[in-house]
C-alpha atoms as a PDB file:
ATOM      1  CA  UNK A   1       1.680  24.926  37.414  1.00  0.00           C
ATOM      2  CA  UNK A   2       1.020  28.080  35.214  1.00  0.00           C
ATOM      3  CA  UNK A   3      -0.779  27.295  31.678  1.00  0.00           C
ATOM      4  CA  UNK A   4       2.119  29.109  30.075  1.00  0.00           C
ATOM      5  CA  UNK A   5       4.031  25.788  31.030  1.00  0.00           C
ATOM      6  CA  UNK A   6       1.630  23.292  29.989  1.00  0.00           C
ATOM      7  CA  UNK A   7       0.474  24.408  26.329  1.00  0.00           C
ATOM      8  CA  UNK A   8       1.638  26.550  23.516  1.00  0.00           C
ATOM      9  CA  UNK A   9      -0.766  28.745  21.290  1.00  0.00           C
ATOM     10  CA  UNK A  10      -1.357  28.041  17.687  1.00  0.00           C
ATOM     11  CA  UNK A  11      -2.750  29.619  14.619  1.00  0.00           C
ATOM     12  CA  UNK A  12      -3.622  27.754  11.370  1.00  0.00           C
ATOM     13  CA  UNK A  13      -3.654  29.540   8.136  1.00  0.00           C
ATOM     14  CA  UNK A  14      -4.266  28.243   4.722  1.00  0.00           C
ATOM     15  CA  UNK A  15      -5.183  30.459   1.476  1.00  0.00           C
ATOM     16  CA  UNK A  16      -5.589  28.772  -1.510  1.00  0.00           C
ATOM     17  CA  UNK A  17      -7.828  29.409  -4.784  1.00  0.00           C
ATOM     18  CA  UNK A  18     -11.151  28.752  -4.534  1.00  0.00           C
ATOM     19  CA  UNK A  19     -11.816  28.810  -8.726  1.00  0.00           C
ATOM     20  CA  UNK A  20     -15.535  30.600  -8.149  1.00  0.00           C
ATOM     21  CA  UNK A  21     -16.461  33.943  -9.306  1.00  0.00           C
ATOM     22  CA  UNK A  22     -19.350  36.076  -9.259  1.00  0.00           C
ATOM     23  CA  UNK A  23     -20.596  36.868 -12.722  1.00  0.00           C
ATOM     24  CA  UNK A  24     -22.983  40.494 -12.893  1.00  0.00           C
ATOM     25  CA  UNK A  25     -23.838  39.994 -16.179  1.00  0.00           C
ATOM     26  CA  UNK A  26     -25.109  36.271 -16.060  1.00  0.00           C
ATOM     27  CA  UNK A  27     -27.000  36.972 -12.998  1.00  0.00           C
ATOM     28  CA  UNK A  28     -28.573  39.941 -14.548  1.00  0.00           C
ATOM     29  CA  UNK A  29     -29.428  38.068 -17.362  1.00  0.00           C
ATOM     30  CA  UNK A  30     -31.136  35.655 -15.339  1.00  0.00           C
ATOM     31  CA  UNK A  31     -32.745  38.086 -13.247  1.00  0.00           C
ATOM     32  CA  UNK A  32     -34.413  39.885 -16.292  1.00  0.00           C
ATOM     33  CA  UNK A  33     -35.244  36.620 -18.151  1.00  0.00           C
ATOM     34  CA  UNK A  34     -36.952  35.836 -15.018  1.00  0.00           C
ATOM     35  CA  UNK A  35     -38.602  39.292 -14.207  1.00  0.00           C
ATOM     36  CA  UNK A  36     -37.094  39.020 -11.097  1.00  0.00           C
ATOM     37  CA  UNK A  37     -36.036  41.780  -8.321  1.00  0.00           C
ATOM     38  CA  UNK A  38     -32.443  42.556  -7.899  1.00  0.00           C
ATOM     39  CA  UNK A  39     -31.959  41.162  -4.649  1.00  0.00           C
ATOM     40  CA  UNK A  40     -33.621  37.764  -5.956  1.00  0.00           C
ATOM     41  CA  UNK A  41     -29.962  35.724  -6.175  1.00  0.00           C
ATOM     42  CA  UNK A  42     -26.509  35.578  -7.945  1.00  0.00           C
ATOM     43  CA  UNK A  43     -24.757  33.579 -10.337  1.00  0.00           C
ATOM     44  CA  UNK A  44     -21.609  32.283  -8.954  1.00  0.00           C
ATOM     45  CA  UNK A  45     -19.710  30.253 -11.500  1.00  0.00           C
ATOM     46  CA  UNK A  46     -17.496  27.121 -11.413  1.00  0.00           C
ATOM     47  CA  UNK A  47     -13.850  28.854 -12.824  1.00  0.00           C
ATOM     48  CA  UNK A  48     -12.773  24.919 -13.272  1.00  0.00           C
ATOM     49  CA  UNK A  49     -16.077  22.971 -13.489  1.00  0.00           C
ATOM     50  CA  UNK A  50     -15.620  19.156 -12.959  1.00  0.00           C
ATOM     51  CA  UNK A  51     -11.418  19.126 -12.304  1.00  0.00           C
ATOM     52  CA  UNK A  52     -10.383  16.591  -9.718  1.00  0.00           C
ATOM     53  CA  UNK A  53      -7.141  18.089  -9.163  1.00  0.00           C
ATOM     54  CA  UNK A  54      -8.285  21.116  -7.135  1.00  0.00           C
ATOM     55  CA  UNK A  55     -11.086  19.544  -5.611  1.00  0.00           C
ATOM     56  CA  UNK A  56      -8.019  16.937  -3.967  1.00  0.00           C
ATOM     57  CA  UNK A  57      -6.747  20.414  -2.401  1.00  0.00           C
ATOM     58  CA  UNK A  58      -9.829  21.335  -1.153  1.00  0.00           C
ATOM     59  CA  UNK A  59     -10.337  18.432   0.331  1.00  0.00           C
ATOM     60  CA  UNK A  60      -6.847  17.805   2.398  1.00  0.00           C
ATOM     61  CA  UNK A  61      -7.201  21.690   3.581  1.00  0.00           C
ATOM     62  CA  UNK A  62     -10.533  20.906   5.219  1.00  0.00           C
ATOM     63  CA  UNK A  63      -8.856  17.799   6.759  1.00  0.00           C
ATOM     64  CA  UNK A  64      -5.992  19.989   7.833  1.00  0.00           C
ATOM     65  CA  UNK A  65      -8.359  21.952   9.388  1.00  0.00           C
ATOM     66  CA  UNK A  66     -10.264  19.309  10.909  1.00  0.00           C
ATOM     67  CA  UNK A  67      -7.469  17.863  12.500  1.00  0.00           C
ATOM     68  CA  UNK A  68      -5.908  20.856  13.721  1.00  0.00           C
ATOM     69  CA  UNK A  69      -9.481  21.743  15.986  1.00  0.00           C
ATOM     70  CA  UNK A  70      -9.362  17.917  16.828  1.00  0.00           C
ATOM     71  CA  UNK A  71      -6.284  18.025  18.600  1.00  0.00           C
ATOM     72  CA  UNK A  72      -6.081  21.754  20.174  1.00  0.00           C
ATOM     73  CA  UNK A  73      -8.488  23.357  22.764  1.00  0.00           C
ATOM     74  CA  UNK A  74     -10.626  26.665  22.433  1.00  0.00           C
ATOM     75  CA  UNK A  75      -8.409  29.682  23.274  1.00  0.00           C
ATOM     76  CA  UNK A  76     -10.645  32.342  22.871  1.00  0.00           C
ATOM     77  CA  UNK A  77      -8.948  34.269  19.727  1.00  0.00           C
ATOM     78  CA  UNK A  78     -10.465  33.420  16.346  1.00  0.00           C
ATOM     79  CA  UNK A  79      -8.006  31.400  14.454  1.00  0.00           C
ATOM     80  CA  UNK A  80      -5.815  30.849  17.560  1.00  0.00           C
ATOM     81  CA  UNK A  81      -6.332  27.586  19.205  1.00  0.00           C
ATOM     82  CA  UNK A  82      -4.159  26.010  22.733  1.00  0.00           C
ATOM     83  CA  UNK A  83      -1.745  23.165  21.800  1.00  0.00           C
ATOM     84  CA  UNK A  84      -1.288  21.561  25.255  1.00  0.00           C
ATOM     85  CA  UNK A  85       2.516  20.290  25.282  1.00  0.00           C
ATOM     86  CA  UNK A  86       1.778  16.771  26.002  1.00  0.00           C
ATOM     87  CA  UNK A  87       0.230  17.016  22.341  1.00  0.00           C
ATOM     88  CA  UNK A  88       2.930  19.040  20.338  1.00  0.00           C
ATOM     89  CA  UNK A  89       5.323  16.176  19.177  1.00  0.00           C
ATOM     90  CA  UNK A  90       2.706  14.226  18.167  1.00  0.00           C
ATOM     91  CA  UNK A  91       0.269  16.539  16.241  1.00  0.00           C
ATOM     92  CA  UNK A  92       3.324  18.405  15.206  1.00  0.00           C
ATOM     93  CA  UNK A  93       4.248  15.359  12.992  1.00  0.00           C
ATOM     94  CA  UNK A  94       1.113  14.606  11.847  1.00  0.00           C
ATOM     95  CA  UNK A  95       0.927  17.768  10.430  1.00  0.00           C
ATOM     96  CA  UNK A  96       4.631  18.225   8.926  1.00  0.00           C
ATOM     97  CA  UNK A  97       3.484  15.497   6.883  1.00  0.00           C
ATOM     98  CA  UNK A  98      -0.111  16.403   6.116  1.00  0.00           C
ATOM     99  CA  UNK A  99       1.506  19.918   4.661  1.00  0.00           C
ATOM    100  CA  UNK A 100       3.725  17.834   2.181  1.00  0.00           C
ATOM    101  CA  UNK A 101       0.910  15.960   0.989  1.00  0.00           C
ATOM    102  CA  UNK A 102      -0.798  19.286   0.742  1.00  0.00           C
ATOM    103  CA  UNK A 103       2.014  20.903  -1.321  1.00  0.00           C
ATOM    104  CA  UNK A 104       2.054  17.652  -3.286  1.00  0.00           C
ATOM    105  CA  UNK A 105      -1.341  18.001  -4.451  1.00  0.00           C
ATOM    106  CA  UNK A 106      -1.661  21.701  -5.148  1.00  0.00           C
ATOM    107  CA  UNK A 107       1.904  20.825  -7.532  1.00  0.00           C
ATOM    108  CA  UNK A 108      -0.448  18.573  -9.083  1.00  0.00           C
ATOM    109  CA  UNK A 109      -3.097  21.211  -9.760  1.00  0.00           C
ATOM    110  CA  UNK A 110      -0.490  23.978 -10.817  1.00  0.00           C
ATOM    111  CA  UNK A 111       0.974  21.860 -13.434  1.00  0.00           C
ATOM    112  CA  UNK A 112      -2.561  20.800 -14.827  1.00  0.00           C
ATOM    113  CA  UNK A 113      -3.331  24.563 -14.597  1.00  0.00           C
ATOM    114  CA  UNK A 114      -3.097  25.247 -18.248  1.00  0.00           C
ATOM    115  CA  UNK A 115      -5.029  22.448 -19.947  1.00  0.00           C
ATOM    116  CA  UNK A 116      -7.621  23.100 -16.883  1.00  0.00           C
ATOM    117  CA  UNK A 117      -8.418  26.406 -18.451  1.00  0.00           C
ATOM    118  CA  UNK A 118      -8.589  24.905 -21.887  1.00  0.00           C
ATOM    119  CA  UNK A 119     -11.242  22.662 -20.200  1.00  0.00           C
ATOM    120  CA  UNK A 120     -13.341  25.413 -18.615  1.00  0.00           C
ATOM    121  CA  UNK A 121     -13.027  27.499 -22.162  1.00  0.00           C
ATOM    122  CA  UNK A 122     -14.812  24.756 -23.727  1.00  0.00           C
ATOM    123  CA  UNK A 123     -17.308  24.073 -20.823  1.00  0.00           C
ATOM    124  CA  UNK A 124     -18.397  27.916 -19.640  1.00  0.00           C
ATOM    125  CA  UNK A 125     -18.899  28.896 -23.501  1.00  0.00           C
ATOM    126  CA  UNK A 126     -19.886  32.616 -23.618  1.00  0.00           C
ATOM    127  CA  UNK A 127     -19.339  32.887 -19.423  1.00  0.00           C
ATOM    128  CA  UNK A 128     -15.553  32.192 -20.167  1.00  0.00           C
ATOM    129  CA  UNK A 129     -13.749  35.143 -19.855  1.00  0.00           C
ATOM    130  CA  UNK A 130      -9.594  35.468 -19.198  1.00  0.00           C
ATOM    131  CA  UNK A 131      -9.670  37.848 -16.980  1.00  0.00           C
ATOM    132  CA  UNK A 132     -11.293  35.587 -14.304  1.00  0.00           C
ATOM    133  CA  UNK A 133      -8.125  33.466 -14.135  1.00  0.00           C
ATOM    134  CA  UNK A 134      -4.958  34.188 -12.531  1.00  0.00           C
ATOM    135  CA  UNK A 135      -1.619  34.207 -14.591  1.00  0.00           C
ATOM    136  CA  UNK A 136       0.188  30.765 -15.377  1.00  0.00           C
ATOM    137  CA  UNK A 137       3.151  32.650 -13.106  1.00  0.00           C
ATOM    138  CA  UNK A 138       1.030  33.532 -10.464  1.00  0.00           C
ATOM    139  CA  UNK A 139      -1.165  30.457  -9.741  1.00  0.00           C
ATOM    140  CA  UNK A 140       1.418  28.402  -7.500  1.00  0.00           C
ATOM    141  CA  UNK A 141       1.358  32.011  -5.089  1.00  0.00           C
ATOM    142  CA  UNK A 142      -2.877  31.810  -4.387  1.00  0.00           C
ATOM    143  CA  UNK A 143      -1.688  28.965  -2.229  1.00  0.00           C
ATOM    144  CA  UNK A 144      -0.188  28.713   1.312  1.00  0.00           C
ATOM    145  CA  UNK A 145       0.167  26.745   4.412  1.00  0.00           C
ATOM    146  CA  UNK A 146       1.801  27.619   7.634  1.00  0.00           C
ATOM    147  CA  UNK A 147       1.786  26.681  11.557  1.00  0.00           C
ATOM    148  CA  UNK A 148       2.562  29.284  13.843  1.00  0.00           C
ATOM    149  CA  UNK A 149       3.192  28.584  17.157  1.00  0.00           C
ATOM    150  CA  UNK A 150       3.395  31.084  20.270  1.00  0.00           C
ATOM    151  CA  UNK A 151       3.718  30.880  23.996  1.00  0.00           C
ATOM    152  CA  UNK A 152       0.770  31.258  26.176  1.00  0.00           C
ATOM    153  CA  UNK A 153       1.245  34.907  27.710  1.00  0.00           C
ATOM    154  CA  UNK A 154       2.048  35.086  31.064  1.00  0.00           C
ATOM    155  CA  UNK A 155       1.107  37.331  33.937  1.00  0.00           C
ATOM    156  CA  UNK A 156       5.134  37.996  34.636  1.00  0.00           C
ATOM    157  CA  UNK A 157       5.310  41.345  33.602  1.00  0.00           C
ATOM    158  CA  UNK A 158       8.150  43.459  32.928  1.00  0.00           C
ATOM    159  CA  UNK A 159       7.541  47.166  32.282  1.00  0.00           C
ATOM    160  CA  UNK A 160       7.557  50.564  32.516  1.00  0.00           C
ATOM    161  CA  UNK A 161       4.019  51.306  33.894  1.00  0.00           C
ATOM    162  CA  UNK A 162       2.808  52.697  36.449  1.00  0.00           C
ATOM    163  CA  UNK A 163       2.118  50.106  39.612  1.00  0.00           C
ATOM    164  CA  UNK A 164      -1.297  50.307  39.832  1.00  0.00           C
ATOM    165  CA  UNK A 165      -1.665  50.093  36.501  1.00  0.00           C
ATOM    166  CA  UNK A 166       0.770  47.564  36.065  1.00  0.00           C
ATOM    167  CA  UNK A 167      -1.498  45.267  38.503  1.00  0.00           C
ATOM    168  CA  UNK A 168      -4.469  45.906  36.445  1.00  0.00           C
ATOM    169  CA  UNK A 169      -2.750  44.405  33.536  1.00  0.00           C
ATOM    170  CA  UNK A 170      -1.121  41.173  35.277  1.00  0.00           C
ATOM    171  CA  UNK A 171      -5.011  40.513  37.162  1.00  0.00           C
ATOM    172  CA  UNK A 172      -6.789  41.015  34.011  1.00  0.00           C
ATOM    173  CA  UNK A 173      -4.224  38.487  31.678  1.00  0.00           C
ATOM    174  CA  UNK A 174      -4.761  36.447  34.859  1.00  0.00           C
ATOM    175  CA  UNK A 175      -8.212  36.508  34.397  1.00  0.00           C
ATOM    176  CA  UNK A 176      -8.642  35.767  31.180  1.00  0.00           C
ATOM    177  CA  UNK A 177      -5.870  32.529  31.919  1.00  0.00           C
ATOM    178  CA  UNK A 178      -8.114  31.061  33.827  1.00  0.00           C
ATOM    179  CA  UNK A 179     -11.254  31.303  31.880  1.00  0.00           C
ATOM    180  CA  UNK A 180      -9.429  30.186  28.858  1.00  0.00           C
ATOM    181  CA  UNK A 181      -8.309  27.233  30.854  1.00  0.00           C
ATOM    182  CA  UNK A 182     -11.845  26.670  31.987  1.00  0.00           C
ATOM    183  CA  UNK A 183     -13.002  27.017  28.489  1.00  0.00           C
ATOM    184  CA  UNK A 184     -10.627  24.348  27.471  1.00  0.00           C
ATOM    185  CA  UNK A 185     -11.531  22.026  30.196  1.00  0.00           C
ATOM    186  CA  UNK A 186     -15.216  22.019  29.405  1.00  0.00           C
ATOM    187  CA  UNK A 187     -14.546  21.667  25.955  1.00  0.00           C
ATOM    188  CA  UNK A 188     -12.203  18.559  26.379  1.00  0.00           C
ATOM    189  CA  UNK A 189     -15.731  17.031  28.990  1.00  0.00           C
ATOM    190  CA  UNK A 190     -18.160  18.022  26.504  1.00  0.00           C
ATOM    191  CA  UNK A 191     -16.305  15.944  23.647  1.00  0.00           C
ATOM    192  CA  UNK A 192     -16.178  12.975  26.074  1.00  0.00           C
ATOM    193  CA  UNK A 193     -19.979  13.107  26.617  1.00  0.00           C
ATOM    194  CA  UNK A 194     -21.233  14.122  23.424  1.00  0.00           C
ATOM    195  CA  UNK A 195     -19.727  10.947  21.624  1.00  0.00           C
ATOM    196  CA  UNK A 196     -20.764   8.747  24.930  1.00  0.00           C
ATOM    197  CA  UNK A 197     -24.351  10.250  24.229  1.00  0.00           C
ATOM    198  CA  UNK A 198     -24.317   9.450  20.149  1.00  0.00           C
ATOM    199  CA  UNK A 199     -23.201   5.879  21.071  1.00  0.00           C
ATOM    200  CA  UNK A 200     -25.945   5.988  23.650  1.00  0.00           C
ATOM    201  CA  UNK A 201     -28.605   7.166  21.316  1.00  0.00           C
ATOM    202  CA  UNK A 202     -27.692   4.800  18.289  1.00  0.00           C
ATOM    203  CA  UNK A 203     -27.130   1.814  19.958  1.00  0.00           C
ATOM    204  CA  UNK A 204     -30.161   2.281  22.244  1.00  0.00           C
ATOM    205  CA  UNK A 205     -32.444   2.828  19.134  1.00  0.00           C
ATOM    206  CA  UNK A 206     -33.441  -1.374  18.214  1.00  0.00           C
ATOM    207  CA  UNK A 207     -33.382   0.508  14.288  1.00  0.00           C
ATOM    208  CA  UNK A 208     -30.324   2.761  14.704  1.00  0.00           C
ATOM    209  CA  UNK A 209     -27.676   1.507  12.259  1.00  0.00           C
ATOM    210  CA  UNK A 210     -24.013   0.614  13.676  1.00  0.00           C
ATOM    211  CA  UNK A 211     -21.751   2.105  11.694  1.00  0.00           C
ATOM    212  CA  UNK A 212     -17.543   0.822  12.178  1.00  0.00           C
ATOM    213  CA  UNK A 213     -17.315   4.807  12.746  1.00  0.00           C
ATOM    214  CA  UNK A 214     -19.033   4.608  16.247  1.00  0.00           C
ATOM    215  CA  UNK A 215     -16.922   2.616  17.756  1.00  0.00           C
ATOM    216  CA  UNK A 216     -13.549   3.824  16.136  1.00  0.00           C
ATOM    217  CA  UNK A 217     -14.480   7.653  16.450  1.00  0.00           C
ATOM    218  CA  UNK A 218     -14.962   7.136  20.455  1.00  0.00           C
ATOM    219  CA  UNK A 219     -11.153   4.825  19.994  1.00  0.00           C
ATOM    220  CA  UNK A 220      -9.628   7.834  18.675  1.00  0.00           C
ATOM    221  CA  UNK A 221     -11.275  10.639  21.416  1.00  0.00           C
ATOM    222  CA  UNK A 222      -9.944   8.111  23.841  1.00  0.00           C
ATOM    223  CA  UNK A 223      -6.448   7.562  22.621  1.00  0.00           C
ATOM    224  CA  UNK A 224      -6.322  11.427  22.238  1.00  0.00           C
ATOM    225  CA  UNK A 225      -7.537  12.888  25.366  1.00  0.00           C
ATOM    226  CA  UNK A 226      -4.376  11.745  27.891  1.00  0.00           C
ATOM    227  CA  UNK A 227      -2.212  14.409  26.193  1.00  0.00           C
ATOM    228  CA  UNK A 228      -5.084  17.005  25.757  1.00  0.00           C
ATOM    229  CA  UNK A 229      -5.693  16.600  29.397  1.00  0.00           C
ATOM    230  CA  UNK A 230      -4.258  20.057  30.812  1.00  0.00           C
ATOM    231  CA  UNK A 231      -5.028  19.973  34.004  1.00  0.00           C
ATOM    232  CA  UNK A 232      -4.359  15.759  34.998  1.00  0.00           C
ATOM    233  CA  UNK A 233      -8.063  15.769  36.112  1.00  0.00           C
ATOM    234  CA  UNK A 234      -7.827  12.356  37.557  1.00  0.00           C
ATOM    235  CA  UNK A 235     -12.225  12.331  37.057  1.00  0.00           C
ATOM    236  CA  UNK A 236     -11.840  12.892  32.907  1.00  0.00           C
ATOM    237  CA  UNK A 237      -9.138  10.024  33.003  1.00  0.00           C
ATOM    238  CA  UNK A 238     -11.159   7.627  35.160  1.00  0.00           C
ATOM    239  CA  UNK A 239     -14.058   8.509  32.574  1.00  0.00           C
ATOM    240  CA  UNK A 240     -11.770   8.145  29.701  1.00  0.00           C
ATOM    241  CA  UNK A 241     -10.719   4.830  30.685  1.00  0.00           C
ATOM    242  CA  UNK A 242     -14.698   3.839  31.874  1.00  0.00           C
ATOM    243  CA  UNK A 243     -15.155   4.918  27.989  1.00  0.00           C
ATOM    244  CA  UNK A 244     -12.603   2.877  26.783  1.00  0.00           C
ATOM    245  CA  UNK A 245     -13.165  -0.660  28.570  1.00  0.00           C
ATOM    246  CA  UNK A 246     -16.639  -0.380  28.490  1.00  0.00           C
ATOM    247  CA  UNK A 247     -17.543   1.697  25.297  1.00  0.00           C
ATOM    248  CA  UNK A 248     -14.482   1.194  23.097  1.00  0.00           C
ATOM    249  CA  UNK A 249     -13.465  -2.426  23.234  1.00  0.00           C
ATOM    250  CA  UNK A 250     -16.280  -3.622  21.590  1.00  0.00           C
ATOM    251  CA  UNK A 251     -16.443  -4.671  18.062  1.00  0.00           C
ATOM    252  CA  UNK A 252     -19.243  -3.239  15.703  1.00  0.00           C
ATOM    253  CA  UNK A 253     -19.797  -6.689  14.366  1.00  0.00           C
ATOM    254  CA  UNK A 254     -20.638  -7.728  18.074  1.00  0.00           C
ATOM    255  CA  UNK A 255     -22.878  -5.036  18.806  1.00  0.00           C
ATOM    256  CA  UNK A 256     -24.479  -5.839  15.405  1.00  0.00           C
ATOM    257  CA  UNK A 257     -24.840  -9.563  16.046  1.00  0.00           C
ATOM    258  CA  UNK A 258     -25.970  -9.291  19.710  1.00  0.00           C
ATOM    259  CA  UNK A 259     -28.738  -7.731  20.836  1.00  0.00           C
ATOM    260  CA  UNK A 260     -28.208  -8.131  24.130  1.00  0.00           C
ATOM    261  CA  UNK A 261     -24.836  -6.652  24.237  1.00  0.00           C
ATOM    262  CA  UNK A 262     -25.884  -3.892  22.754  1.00  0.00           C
ATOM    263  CA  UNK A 263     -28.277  -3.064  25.101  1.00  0.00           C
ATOM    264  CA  UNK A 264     -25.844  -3.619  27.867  1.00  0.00           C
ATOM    265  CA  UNK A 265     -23.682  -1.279  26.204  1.00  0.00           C
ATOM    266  CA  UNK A 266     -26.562   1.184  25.390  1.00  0.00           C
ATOM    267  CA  UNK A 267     -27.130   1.224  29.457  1.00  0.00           C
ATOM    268  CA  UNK A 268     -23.471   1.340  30.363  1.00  0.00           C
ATOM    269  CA  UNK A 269     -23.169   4.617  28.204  1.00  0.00           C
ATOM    270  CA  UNK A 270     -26.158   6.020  29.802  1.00  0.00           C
ATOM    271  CA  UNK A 271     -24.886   5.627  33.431  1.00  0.00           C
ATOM    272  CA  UNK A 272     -21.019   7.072  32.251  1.00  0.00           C
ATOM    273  CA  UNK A 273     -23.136   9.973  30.957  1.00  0.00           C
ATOM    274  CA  UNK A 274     -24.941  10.058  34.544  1.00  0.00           C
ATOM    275  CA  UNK A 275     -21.347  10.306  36.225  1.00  0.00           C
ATOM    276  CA  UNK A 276     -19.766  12.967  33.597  1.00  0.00           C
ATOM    277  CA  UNK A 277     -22.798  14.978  34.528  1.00  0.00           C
ATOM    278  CA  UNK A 278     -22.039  15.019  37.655  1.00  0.00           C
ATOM    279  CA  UNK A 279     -18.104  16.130  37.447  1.00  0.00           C
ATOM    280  CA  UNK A 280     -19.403  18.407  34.565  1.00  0.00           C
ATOM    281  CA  UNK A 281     -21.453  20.388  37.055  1.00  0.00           C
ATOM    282  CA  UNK A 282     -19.048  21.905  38.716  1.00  0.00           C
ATOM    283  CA  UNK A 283     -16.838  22.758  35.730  1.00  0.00           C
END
């Protein structure tokens, strides 16, 4: 089956005010106070120092973010990721209603816009200056969220060209298909092993701390990988499920309390990392 029918691409785009600007004549001050060269550093200041309200939008757009690399694949194209199709529905939904708690809290910040800048008047002192801000009218515009989503070209073209050069089109989109796939495959392995190897590692190490997050984090990869499994490799689902019966069902408090589990578990991630390498070599 052609990738075009297993996965859509999708780009991510979020702009929203970042309340910092550079400010020459502070920094120049500094520099010369300092008898310093000109190249010596800047003075960026804080447009809103010590506001919540922003900070909150900051903090769901990284999240956003976060999420949206979580449950896509590498595609090759900066800011465009591959959505397989066994994943749209879900991470669809989960972010329809990630952007309205997004909007929510930027609403928040643009109606606490105005007595924000009465804050920072008081705060900056002599750095204050108007011009920095953007109009009351304008503020809700510096921020935007959107989701596009395209379908993964195919190598079914029809055009105009010449023949020959119509076949060096369709084998080089081919091409690039299948290292994009290949790409996405690896990168769906290498998750699998990297959080196999960090439970190996902590839980291996008689002083390494067990965190809740260990366990839960290698729950989640294991709950998600089924529908970012492009290609049905029946070897990343039999290590999947290895991960989750012998990794995943275990309770931190268990592995705290029990030294001898988590040995046993420290060796059983060791020998599921010996098998992934194995499949991995040949990806």
């Amino acid at each position: 089956m052609n990738l075009s029918d297993r996965a859509l691409l999708v780009q991510l785009s979020i702009s929203q005010w970042t309340a910092r600007k550079y400010d020459k004549r502070v920094t120049q001050q500094a520099l010369t106070m300092n008898y310093a060269s000109s190249d010596a550093g800047r003075f960026n200041k804080s447009l809103l120092p010590a506001n919540d309200y922003l900070d909150m939008v900051h903090a769901k757009s990284a999240a956003i973010r976060q999420d949206f690399y979580t449950n896509t694949l590498p595609w090759g194209m900066e800011g465009t990721q591959l959505l397989p199709s066994a994943n749209y529905l879900n991470f669809m939904t989960k972010f329809r209603t990630a952007k309205a708690e997004w909007e929510s809290v930027v609403s928040d910040f643009v109606h606490h816009y105005a007595p924000l800048k009465l804050q920072a008047k008081r705060a900056l002192g002599n750095m204050y200056m108007d011009s920095d801000y953007p109009d009351e009218r304008d503020i809700r515009n510096k921020f935007k969220i959107d989701m596009a989503v395209f379908p993964v070209p195919s190598t079914d073209f029809r055009t105009e060209l010449s023949s020959d050069e119509l076949t060096r089109l369709q084998d080089d989109v081919s091409s690039r298909l299948k290292q994009a796939q290949a790409v996405a495959t690896r990168d769906v392995w290498e998750r699998l092993f990297e959080r196999v190897e960090h439970i190996a590692k902590q839980l291996g190490n008689p002083k390494g701390r067990i965190y809740d997050s260990l366990i839960d984090h290698a729950k989640e990869l294991c709950e998600l990988l089924p529908r970012l499994n492009l290609n049905d490799d029946p070897n990343l689902e039999a290590m999947r499920q290895e991960v989750e019966a012998k990794l995943a069902s275990h309770h931190p408090d268990a592995l705290r309390a029990n030294q001898t589990l988590r040995q046993d578990t420290a060796d059983q991630a060791q020998q599921i990392m010996d098998k992934m390498r194995s499949f991995m070599s040949g990806i």
